[in-house]
N, C-alpha and C. Protein backbone atom coordinates (compact mmCIF):
# COMPACT_ATOMS: atom_id res chain seq x y z
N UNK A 1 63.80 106.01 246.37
CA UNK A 1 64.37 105.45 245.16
C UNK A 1 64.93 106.61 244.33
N UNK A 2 66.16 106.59 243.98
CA UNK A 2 66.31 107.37 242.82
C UNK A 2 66.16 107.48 241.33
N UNK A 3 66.22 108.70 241.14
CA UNK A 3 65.63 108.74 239.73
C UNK A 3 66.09 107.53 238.50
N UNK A 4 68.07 107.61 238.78
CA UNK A 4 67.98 106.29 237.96
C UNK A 4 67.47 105.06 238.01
N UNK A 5 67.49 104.50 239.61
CA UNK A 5 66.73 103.54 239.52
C UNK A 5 65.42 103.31 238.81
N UNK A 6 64.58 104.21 239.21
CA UNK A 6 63.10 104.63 238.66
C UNK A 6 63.32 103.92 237.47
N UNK A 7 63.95 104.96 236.49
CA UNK A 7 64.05 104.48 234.67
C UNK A 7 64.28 103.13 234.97
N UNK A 8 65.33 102.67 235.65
CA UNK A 8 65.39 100.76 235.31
C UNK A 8 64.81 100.05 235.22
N UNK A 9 63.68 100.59 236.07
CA UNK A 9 62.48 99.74 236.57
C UNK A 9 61.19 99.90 236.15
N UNK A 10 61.36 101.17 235.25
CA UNK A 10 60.28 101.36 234.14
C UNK A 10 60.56 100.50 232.93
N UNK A 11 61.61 100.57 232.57
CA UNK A 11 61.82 100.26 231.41
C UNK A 11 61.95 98.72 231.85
N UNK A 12 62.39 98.08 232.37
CA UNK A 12 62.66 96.43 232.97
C UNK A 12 60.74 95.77 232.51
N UNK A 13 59.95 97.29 233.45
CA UNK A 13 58.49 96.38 233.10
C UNK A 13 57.92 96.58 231.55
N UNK A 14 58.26 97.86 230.85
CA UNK A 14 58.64 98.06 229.60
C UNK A 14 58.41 96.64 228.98
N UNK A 15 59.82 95.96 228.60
CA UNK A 15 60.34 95.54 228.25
C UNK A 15 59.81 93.97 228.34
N UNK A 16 59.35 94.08 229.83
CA UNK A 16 58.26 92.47 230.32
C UNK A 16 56.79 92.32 229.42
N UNK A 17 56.13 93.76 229.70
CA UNK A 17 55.03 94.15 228.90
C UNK A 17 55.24 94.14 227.45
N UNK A 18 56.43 94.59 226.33
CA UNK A 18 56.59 93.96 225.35
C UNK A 18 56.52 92.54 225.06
N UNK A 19 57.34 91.54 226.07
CA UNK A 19 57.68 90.14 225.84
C UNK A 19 56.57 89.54 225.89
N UNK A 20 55.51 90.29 226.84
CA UNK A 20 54.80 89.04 227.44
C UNK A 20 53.30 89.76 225.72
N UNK A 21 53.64 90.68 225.46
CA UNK A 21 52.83 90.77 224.14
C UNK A 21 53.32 89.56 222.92
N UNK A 22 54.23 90.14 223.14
CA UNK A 22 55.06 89.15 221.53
C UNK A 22 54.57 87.44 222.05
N UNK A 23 54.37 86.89 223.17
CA UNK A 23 54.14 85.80 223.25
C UNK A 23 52.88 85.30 223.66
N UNK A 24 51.98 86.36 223.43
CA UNK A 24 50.15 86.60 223.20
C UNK A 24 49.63 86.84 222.60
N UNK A 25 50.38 85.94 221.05
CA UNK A 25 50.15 86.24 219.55
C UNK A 25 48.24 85.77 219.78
N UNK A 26 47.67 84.92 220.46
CA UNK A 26 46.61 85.11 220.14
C UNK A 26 45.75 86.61 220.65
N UNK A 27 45.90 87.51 221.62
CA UNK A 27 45.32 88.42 222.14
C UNK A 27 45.33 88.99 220.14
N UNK A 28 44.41 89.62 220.10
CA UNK A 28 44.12 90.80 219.06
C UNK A 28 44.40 92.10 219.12
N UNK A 29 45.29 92.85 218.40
CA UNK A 29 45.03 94.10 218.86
C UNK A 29 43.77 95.05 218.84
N UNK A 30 42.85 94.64 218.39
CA UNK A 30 41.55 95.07 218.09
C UNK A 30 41.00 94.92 219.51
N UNK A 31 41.18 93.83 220.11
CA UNK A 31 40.59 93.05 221.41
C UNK A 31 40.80 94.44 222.25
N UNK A 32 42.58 94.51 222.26
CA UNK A 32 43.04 95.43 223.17
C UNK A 32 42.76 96.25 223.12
N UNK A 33 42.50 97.01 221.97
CA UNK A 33 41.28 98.06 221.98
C UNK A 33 40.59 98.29 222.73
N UNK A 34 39.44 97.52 221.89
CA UNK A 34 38.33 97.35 222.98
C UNK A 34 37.84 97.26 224.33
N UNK A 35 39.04 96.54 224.95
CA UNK A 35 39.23 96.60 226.42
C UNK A 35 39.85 97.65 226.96
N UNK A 36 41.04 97.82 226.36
CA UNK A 36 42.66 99.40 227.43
C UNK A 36 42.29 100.29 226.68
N UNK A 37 42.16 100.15 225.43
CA UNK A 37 42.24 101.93 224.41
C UNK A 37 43.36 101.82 224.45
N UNK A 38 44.23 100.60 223.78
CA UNK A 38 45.58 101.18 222.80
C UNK A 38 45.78 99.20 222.90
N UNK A 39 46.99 99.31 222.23
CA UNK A 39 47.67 98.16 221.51
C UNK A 39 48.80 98.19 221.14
N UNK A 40 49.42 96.51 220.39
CA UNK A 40 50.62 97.13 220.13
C UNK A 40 51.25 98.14 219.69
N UNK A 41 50.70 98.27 218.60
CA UNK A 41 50.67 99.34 217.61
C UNK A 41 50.97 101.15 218.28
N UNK A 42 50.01 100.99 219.27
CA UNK A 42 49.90 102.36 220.12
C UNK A 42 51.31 102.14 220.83
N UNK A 43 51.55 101.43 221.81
CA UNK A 43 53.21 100.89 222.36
C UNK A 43 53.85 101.21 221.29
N UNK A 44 54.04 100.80 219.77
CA UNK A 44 55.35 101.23 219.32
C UNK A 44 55.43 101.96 218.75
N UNK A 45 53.84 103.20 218.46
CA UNK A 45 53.81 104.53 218.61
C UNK A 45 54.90 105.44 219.34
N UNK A 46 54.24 105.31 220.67
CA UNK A 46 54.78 106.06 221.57
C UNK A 46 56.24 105.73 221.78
N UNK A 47 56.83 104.70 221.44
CA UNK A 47 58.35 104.29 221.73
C UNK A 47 59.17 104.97 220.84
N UNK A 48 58.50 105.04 219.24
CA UNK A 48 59.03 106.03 218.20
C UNK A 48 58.87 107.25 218.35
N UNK A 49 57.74 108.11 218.68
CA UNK A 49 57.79 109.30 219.44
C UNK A 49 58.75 110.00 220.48
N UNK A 50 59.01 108.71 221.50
CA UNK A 50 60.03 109.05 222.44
C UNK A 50 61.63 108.89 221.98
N UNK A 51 61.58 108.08 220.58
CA UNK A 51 62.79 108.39 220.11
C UNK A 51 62.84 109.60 219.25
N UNK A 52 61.84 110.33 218.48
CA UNK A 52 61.85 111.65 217.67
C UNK A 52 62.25 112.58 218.94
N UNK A 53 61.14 112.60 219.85
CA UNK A 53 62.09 113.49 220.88
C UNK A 53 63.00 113.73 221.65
N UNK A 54 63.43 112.71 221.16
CA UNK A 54 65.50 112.94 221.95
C UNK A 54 65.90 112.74 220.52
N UNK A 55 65.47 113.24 219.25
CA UNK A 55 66.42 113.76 218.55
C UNK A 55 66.83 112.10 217.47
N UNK A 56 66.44 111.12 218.10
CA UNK A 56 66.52 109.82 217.38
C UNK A 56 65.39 109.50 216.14
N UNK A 57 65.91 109.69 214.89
CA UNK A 57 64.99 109.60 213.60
C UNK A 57 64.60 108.10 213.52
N UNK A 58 63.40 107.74 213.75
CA UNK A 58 62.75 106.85 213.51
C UNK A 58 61.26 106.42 213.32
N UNK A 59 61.01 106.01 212.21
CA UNK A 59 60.03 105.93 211.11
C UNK A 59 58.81 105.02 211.94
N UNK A 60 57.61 105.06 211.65
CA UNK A 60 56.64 104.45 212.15
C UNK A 60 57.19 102.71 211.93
N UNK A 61 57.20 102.14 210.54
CA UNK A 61 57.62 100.73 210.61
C UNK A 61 58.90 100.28 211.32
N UNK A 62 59.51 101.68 211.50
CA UNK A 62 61.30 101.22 212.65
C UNK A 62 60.23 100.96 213.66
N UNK A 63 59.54 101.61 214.42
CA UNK A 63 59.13 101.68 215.77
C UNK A 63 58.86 100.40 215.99
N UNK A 64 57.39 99.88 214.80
CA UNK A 64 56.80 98.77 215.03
C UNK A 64 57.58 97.79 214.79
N UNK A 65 58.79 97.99 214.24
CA UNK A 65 59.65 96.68 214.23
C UNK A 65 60.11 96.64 215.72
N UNK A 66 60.89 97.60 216.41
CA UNK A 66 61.42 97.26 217.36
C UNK A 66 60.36 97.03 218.26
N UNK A 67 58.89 96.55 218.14
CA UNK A 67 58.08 96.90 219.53
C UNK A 67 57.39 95.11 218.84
N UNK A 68 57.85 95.02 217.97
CA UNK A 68 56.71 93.59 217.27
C UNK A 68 58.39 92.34 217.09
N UNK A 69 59.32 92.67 217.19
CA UNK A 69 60.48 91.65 216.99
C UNK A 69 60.41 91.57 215.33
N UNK A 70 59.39 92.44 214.58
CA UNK A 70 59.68 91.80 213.16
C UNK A 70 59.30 92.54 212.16
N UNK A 71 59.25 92.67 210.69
CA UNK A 71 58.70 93.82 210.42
C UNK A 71 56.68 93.64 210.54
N UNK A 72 56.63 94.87 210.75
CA UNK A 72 54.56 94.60 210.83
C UNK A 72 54.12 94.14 210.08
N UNK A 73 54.45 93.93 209.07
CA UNK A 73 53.72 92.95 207.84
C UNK A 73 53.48 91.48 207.75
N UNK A 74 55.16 91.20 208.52
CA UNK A 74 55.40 90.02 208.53
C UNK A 74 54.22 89.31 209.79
N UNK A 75 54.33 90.33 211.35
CA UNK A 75 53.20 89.94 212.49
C UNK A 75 52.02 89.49 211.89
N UNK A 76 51.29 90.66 210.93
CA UNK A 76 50.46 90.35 210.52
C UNK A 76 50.10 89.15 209.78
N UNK A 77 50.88 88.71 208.97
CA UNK A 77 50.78 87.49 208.15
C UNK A 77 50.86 86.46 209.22
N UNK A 78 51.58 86.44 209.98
CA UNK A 78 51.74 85.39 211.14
C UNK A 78 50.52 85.11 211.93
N UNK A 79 50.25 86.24 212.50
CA UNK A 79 49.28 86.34 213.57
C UNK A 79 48.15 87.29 214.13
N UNK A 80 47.78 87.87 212.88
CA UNK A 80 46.55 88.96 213.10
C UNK A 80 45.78 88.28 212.14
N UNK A 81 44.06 88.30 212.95
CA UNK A 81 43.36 87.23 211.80
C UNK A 81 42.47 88.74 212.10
N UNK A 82 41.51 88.41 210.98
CA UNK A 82 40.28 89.38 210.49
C UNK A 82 39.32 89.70 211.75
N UNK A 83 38.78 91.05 211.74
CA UNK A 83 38.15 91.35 212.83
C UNK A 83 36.82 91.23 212.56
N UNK A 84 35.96 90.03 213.76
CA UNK A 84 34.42 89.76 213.76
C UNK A 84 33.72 90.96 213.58
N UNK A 85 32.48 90.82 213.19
CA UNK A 85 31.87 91.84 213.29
C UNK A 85 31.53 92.15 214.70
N UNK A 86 31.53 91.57 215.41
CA UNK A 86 30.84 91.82 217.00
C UNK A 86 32.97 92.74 217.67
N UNK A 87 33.78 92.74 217.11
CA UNK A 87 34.99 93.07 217.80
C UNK A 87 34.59 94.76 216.85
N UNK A 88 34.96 94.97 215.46
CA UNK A 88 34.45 95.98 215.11
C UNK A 88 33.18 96.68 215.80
N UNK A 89 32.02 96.16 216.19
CA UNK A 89 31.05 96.78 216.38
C UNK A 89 31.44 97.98 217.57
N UNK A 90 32.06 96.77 218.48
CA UNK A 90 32.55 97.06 220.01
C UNK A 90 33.96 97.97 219.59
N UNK A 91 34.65 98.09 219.30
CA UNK A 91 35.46 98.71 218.26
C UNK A 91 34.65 100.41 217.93
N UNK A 92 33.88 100.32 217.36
CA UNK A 92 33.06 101.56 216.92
C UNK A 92 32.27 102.46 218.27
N UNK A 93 31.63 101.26 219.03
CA UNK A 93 31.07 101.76 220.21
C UNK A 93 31.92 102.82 221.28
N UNK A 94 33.44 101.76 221.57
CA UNK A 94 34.06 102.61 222.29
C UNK A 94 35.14 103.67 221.35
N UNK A 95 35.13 103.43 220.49
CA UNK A 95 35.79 104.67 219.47
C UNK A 95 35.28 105.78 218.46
N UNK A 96 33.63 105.40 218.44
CA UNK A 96 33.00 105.72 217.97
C UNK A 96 33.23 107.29 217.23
């Protein structure tokens, strides 16, 4: 395979792995935590990072907009509910 291909096909699952987030408004990012060690949040970290380093200025809420379809405030109001104490606990355990 060549290298361009490679990128297509990173970014193609990229891009699946975004969608199929945005439409697993119930998963938590706390959950995902708890389980992978990262979340959306971490995804549109690293997507803004990879745009600072090619030189592309973009702000933590640009990132999470382009990685959430909306601004983060708005996700939140939509679809992040309060974290149990048993998700925090587990939360602390593996982040401790």
């Amino acid at each position: 395979m060549d290298a361009q291909t490679q990128i297509e096909l990173e970014a193609a699952a990229f891009r699946r792995l975004r969608d199929h987030l945005a439409e697993r408004t119930d998963v938590q990012n706390i959950d995902m935590m708890n389980l992978a060690a990262f979340c959306r949040n971490c995804l549109s970290r690293w997507y803004q990072e990879a745009a600072n380093e090619r030189g592309i200025e973009m702000t933590k809420e640009e990132g999470r907009e382009a990685f959430y379809g909306m601004p983060f405030d708005e996700w939140k109001k939509l679809y992040q509910t309060e974290a149990t104490e048993a998700q925090k606990a587990a939360f602390k355990d593996s982040h401790g």
